[in-house]
C-alpha atoms as a PDB file:
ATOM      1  CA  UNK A   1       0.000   0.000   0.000  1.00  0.00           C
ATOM      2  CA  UNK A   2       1.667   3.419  -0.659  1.00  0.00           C
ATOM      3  CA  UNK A   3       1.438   6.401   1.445  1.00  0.00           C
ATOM      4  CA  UNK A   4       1.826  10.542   0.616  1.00  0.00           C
ATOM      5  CA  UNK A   5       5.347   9.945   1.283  1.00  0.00           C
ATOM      6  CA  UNK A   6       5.727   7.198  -1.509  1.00  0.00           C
ATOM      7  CA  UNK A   7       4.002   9.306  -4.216  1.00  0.00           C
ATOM      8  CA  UNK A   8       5.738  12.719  -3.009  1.00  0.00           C
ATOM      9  CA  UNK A   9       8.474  11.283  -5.898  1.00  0.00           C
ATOM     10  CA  UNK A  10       6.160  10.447  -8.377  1.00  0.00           C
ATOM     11  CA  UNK A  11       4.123  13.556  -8.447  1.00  0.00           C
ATOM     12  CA  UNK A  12       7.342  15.661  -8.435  1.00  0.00           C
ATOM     13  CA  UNK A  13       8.545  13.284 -11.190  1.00  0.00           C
ATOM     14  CA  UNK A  14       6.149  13.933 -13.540  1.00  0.00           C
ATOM     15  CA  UNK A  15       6.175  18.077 -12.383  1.00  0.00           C
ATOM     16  CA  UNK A  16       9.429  17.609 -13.693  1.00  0.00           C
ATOM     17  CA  UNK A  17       9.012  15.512 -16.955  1.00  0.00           C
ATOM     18  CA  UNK A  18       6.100  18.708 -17.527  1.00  0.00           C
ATOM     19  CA  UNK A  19       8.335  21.421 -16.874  1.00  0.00           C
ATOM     20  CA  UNK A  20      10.423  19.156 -19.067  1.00  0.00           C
ATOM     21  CA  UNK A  21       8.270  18.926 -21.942  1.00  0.00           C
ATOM     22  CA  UNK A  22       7.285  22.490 -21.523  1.00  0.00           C
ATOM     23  CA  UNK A  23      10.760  23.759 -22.403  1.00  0.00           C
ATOM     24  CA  UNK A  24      10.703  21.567 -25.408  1.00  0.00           C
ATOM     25  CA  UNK A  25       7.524  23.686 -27.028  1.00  0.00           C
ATOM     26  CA  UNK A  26       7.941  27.410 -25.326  1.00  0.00           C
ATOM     27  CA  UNK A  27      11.552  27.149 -25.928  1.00  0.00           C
ATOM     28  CA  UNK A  28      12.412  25.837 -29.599  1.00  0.00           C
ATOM     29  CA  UNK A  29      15.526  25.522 -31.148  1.00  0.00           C
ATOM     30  CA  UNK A  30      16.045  27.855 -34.289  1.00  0.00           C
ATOM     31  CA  UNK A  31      19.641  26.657 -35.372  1.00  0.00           C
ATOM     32  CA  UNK A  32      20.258  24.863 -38.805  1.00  0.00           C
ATOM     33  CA  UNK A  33      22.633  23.161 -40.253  1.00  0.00           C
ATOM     34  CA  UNK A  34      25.383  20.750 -39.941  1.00  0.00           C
ATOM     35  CA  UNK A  35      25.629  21.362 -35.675  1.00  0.00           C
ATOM     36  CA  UNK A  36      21.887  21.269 -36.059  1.00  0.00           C
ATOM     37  CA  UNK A  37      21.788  17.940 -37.669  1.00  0.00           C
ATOM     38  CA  UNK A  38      24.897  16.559 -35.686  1.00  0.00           C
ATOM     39  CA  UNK A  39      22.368  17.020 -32.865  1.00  0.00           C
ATOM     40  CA  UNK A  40      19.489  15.859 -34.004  1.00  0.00           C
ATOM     41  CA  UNK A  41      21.117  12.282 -35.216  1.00  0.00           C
ATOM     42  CA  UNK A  42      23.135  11.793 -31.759  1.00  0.00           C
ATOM     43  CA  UNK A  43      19.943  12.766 -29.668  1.00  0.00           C
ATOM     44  CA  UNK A  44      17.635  10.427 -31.610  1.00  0.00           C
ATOM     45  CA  UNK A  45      20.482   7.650 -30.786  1.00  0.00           C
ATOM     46  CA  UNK A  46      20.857   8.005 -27.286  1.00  0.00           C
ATOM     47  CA  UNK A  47      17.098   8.557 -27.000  1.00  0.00           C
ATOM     48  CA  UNK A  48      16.550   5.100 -28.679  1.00  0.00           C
ATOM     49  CA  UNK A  49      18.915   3.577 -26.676  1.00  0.00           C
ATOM     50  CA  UNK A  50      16.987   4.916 -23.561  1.00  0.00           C
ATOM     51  CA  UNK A  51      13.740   3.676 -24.985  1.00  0.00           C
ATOM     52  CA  UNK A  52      15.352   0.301 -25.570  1.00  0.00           C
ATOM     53  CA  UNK A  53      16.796   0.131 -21.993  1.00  0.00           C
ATOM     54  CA  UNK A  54      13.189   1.154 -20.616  1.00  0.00           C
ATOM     55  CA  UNK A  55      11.101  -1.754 -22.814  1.00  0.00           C
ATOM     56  CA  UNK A  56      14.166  -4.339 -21.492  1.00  0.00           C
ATOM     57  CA  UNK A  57      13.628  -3.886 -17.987  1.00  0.00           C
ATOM     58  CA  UNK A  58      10.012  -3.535 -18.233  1.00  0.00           C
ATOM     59  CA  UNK A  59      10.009  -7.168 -19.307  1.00  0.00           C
ATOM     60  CA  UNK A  60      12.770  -7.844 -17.353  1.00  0.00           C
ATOM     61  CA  UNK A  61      10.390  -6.984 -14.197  1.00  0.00           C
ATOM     62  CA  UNK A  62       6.936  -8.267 -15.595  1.00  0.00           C
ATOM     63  CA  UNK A  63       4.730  -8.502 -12.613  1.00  0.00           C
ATOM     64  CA  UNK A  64       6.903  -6.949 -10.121  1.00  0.00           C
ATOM     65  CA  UNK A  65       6.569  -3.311 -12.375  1.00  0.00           C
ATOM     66  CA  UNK A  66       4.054  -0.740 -10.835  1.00  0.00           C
ATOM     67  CA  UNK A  67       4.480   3.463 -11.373  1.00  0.00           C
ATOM     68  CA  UNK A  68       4.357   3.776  -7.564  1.00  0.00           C
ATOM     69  CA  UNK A  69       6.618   1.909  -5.442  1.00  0.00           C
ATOM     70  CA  UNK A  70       5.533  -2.022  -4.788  1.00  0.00           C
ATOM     71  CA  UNK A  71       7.577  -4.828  -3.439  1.00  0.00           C
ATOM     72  CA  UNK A  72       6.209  -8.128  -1.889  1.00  0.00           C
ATOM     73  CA  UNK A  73       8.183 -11.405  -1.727  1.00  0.00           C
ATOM     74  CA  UNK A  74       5.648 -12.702  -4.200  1.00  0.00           C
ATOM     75  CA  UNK A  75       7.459 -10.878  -7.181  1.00  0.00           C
ATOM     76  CA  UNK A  76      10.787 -11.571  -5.408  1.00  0.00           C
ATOM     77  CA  UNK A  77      14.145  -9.067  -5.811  1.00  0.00           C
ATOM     78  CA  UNK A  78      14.753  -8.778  -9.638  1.00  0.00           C
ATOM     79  CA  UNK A  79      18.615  -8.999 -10.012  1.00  0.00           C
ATOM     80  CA  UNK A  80      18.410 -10.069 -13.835  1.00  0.00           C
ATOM     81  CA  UNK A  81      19.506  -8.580 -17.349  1.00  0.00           C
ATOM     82  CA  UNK A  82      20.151  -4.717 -16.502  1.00  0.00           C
ATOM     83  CA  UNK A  83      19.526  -5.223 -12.933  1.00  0.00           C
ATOM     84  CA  UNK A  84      22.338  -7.074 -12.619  1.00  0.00           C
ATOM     85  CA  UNK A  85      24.757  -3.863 -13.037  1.00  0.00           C
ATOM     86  CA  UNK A  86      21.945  -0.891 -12.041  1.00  0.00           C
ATOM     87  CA  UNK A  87      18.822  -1.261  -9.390  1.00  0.00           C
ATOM     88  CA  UNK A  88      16.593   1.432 -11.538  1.00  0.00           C
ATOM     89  CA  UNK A  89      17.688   0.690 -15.047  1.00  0.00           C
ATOM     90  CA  UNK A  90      14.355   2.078 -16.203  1.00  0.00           C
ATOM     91  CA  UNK A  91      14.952   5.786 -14.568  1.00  0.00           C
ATOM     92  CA  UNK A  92      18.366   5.430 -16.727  1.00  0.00           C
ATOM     93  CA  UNK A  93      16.441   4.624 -19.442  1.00  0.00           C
ATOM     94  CA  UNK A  94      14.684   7.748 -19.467  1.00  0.00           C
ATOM     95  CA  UNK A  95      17.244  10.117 -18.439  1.00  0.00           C
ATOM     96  CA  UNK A  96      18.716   9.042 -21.622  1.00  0.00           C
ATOM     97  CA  UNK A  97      15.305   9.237 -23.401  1.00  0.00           C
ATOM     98  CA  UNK A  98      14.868  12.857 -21.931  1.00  0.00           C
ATOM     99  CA  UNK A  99      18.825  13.574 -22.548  1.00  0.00           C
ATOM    100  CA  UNK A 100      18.395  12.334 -26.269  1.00  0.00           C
ATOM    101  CA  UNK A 101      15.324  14.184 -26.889  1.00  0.00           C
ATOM    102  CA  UNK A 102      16.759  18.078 -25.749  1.00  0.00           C
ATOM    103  CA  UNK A 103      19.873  17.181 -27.605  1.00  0.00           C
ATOM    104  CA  UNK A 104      17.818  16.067 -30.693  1.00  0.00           C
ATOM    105  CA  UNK A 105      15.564  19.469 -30.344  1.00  0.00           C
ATOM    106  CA  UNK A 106      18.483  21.331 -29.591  1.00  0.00           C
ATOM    107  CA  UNK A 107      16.605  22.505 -26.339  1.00  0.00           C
ATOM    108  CA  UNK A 108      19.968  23.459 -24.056  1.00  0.00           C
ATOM    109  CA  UNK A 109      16.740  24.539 -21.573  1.00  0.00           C
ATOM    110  CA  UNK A 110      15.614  20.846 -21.968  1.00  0.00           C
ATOM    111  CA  UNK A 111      18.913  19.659 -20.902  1.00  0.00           C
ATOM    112  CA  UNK A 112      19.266  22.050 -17.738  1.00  0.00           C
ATOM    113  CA  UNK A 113      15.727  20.241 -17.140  1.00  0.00           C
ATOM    114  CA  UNK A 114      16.949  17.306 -17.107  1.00  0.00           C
ATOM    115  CA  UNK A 115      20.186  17.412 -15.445  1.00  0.00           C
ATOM    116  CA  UNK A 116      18.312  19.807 -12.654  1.00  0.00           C
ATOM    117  CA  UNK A 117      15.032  18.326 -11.702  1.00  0.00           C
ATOM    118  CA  UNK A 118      14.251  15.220 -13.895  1.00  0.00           C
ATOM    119  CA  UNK A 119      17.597  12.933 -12.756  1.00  0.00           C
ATOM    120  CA  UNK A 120      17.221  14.532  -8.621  1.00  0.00           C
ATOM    121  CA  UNK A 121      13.354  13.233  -8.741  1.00  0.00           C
ATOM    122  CA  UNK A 122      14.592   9.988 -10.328  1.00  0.00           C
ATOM    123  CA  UNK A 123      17.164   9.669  -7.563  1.00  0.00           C
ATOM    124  CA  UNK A 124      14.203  10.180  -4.482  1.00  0.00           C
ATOM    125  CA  UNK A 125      12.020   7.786  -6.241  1.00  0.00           C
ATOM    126  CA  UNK A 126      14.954   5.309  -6.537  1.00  0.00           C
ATOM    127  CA  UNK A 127      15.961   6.168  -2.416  1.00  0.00           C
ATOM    128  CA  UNK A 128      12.077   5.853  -1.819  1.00  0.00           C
ATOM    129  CA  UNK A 129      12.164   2.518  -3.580  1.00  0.00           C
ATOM    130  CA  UNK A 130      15.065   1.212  -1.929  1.00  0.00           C
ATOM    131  CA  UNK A 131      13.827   1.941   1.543  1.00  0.00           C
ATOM    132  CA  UNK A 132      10.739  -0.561   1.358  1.00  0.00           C
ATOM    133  CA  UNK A 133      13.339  -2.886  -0.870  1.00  0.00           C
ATOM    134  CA  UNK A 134      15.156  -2.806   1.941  1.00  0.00           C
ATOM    135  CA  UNK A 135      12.427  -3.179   4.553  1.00  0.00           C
ATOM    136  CA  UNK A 136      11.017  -6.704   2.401  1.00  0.00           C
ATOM    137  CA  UNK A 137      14.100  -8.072   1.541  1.00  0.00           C
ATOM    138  CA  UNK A 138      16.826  -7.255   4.056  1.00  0.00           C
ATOM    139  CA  UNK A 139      19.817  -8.826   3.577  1.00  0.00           C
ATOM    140  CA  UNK A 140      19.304 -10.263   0.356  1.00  0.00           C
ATOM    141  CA  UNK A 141      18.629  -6.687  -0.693  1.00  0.00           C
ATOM    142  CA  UNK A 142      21.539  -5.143   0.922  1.00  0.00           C
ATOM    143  CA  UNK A 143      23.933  -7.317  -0.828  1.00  0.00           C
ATOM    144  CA  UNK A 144      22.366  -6.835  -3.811  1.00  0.00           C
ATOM    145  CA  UNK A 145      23.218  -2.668  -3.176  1.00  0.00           C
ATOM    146  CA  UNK A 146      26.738  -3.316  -2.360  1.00  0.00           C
ATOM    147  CA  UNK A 147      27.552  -4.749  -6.023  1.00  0.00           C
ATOM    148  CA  UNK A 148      24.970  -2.176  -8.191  1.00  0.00           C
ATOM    149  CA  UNK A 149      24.987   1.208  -8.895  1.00  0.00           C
ATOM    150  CA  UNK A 150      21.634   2.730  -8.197  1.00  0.00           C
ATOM    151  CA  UNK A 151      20.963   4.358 -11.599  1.00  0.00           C
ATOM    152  CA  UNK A 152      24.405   4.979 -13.694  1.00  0.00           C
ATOM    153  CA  UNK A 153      26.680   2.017 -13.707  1.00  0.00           C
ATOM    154  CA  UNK A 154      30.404   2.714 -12.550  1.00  0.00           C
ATOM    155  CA  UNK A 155      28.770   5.981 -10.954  1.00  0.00           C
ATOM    156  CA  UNK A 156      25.926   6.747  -9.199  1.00  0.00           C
END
């Protein structure tokens, strides 16, 4: 069951993803040529890579996915495919979506975005995650924390 405090992240996720999105239509990029293109080619990579990270540990999950935080011993700890080197693969997976998508639109607002309140509202819904993690898996889970990353492998 999930409290205020456990959708506190989500809302403030998704004020971010707005603000986010916002940026992208008030604030449009203007530049052409070469740079422009450069941009727009790179951007649509990493963006696809993001999607394709997302859709992977979606099914990677399968029932043990939910937007608000759920964990029960009935879906068990998922330590497979990219959860073996990151515990929130899928909040990677859109930072790169989101990163991909200002540096395709040449939004450098966009970016700020991102870097500013779309990755820090990722990072409380992974803490807030990893708290009841933590609470139904003890042990198990804190081992698991000692050899991952939380969301950028090698990192962070």
């Amino acid at each position: 069951m999930s409290t205020i405090s456990d959708r506190a992240p989500f809302a403030a996720n998704v004020a971010a993803f707005a603000l986010f999105i916002g940026s992208l239509v008030i604030f449009p990029n203007r530049s052409q040529g070469s740079t422009a293109l450069i941009l727009a080619l790179s951007g649509c990579a990493v963006a696809l890579a993001g999607v394709a990270l997302v859709l992977w540990s979606r099914a990677e999950l399968g029932s043990a996915w939910s937007f608000l935080p759920k964990a029960d011993v009935d879906t068990g700890l998922i330590t497979t495919g990219p959860y073996r080197r990151v515990r929130h693969p899928i909040y990677l997976g859109l930072t790169l979506l989101a990163t991909g998508t200002a540096l395709a639109f040449g939004s450098w607002s966009a970016l700020l975005i991102v870097s500013c309140a779309v990755v820090p509202t990722f990072a409380w819904r992974a803490h807030t995650e990893e708290v009841q993690l933590s609470r139904i898996f003890g042990e198990r889970f804190v081992a698991y924390r000692e050899r991952t990353r939380m969301i950028i492998p090698y990192l962070l």
